[in-house]
Protein backbone atom coordinates (compact mmCIF):
# COMPACT_ATOMS: atom_id res chain seq x y z
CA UNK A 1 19.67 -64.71 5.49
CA UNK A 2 22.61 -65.41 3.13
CA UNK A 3 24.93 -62.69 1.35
CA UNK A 4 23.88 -63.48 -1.67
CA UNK A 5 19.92 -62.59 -0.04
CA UNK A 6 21.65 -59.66 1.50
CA UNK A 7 23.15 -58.49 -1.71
CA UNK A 8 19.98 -58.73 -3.35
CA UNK A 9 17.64 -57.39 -0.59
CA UNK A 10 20.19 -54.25 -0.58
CA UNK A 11 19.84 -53.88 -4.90
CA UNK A 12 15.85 -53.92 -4.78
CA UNK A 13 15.62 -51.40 -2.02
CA UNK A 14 17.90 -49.82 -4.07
CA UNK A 15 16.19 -49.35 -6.86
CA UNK A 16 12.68 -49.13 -5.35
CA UNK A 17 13.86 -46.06 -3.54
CA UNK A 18 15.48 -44.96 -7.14
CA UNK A 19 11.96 -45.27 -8.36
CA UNK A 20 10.45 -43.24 -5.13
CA UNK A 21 12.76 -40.46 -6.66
CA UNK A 22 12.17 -40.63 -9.55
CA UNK A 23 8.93 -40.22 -9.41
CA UNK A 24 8.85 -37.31 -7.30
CA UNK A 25 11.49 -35.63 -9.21
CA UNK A 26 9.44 -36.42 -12.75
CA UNK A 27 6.49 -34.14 -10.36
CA UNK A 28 8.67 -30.87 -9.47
CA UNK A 29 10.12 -31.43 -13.67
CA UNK A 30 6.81 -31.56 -14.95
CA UNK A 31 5.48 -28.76 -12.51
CA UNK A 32 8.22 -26.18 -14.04
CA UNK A 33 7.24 -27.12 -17.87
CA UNK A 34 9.29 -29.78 -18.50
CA UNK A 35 8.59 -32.71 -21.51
CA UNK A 36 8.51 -36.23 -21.55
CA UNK A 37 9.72 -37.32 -24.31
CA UNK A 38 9.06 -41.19 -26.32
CA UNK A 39 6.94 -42.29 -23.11
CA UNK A 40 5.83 -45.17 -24.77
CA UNK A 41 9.39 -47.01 -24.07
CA UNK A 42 9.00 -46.65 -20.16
CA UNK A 43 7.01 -49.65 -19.62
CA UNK A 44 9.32 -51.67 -21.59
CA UNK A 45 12.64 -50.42 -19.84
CA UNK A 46 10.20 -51.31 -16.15
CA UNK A 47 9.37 -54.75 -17.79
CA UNK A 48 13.36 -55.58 -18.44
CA UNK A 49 14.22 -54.17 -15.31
CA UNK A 50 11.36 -56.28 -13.23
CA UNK A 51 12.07 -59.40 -14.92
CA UNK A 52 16.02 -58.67 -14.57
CA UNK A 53 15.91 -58.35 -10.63
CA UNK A 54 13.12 -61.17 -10.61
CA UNK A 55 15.09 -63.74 -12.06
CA UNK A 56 18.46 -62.80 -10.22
CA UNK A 57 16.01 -63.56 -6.98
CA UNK A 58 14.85 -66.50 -8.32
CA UNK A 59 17.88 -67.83 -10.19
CA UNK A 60 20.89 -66.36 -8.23
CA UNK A 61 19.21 -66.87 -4.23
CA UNK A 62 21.13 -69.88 -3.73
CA UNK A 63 24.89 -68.95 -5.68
CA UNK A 64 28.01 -68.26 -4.53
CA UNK A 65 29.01 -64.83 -4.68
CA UNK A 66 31.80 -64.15 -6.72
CA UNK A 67 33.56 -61.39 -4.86
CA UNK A 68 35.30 -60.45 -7.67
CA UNK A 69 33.01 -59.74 -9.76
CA UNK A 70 31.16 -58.45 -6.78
CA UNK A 71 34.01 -55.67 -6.29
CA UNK A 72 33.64 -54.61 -9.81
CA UNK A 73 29.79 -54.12 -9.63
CA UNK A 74 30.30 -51.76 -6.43
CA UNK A 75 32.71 -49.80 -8.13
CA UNK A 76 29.63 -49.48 -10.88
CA UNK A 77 27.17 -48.63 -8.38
CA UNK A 78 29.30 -45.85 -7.31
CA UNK A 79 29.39 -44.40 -10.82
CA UNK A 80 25.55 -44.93 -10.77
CA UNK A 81 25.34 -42.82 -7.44
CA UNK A 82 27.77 -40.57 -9.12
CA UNK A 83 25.04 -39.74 -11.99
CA UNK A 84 22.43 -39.62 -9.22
CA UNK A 85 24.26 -37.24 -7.60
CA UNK A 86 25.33 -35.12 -10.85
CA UNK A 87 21.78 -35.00 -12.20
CA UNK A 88 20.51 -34.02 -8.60
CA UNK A 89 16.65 -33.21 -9.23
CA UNK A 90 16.75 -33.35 -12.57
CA UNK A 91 17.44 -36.89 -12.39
CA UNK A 92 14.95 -39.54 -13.42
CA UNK A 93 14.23 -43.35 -14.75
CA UNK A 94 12.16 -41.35 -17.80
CA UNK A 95 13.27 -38.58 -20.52
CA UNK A 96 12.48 -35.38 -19.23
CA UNK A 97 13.52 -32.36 -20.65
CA UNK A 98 13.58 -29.04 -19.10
CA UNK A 99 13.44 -26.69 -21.90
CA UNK A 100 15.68 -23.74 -22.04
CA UNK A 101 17.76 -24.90 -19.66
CA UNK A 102 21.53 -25.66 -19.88
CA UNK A 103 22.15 -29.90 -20.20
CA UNK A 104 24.25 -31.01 -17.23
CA UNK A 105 27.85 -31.32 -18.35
CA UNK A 106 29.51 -31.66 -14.63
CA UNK A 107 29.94 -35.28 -13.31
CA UNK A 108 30.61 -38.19 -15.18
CA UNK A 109 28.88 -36.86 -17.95
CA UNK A 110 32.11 -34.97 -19.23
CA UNK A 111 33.08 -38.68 -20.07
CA UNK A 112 30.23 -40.72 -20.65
CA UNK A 113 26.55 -40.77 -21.48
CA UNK A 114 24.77 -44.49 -20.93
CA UNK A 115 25.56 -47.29 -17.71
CA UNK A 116 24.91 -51.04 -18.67
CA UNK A 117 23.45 -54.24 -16.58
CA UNK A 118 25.61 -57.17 -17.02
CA UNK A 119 27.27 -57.26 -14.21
CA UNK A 120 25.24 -58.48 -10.80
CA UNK A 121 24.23 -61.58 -12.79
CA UNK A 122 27.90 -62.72 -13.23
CA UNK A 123 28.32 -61.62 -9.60
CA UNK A 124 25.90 -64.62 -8.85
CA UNK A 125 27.65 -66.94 -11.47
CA UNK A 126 24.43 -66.70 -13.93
CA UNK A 127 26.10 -65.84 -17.23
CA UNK A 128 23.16 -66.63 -19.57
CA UNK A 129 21.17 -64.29 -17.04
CA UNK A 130 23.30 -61.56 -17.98
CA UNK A 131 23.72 -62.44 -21.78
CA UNK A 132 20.23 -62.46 -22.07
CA UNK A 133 19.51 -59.36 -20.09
CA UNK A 134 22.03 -57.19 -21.61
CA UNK A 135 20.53 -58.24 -25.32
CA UNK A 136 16.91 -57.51 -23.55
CA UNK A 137 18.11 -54.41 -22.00
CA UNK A 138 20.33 -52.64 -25.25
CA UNK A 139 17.05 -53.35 -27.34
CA UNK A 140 15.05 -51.04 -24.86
CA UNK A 141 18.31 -49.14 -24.41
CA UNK A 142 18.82 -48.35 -28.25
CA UNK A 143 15.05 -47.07 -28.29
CA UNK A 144 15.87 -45.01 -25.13
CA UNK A 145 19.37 -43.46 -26.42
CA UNK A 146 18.03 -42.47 -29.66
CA UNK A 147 15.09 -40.83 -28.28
CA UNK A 148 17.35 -39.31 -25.37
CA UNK A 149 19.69 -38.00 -28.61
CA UNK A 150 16.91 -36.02 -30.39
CA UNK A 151 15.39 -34.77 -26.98
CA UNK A 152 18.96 -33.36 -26.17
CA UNK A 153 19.63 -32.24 -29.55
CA UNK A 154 16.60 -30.34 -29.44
CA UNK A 155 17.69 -29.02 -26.55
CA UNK A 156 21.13 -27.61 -27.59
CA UNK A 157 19.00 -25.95 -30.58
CA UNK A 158 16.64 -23.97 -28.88
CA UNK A 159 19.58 -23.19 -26.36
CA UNK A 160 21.40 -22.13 -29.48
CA UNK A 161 18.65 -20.28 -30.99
CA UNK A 162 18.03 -18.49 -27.49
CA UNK A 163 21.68 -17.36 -27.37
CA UNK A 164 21.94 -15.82 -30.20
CA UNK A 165 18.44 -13.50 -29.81
């Protein structure tokens, strides 16, 4: 097995056990009368996703590793684990909101709201690989901030509204 296998054996257990989370925390969400909210853009963001790690397996198997660009994307996982961590078991790959409940404003999301996917592609010297999966991924992105937006907005109303009964 090479690094580069290693690198990417280590990224799709990653993510499959993201998805194992996911799922179960989407359950106990669901189960205390939490929404989903603009479903119909999940299988889209799974599509971009699948075909992302795909290609890098099939494209990027055989490439040197660019360890700098390889150090960059760690430091980017750990902000990833970061949000994990933040979100605890409210976190998920969908839009769930629990209503009435506070938003989480601990974490990394005093600073930011969104992460990106350009960057394990140019670890594996594949440039057009991430070109074309960033454009792929902020179309599905732009559908999933805005509706992310209005859930949260929604939120902060009836929060609002429920404060000042």
């Amino acid at each position: 097995m090479t690094f580069t296998e290693l690198i990417l054996g280590a990224i799709t257990l990653q993510r499959v056990g993201e998805l194992v989370i996911s799922r179960a925390n989407t359950r106990k969400l669901l189960a205390r009368g939490a929404v989903e909210v603009a479903p119909r853009h999940y299988p889209s963001i799974i599509t971009v996703h699948a075909a992302w790690l795909l290609s890098l397996w099939v494209f990027g198997r055989d490439q040197p590793v660019n360890v700098v660009a390889l150090a960059g994307y760690l430091i980017l996982q750990c902000l990833r684990f970061w949000v994990i961590w933040t979100l605890g078991s409210r976190w998920t790959t969908r839009i769930i909101v629990l209503p009435e409940q506070p938003l989480v404003s601990a974490g990394p999301y005093r600073f930011l709201s969104h992460p990106n996917y350009a960057v394990l592609p140019l670890v594996l010297g594949l440039p057009l690989l991430a070109i074309v999966f960033t454009i792929l991924n902020a179309a599905v992105l732009a559908i999933r901030i805005r509706a992310e937006n209005l859930a949260l907005a929604a939120s902060r109303e009836t929060l609002c509204v429920a404060h000042d009964d």
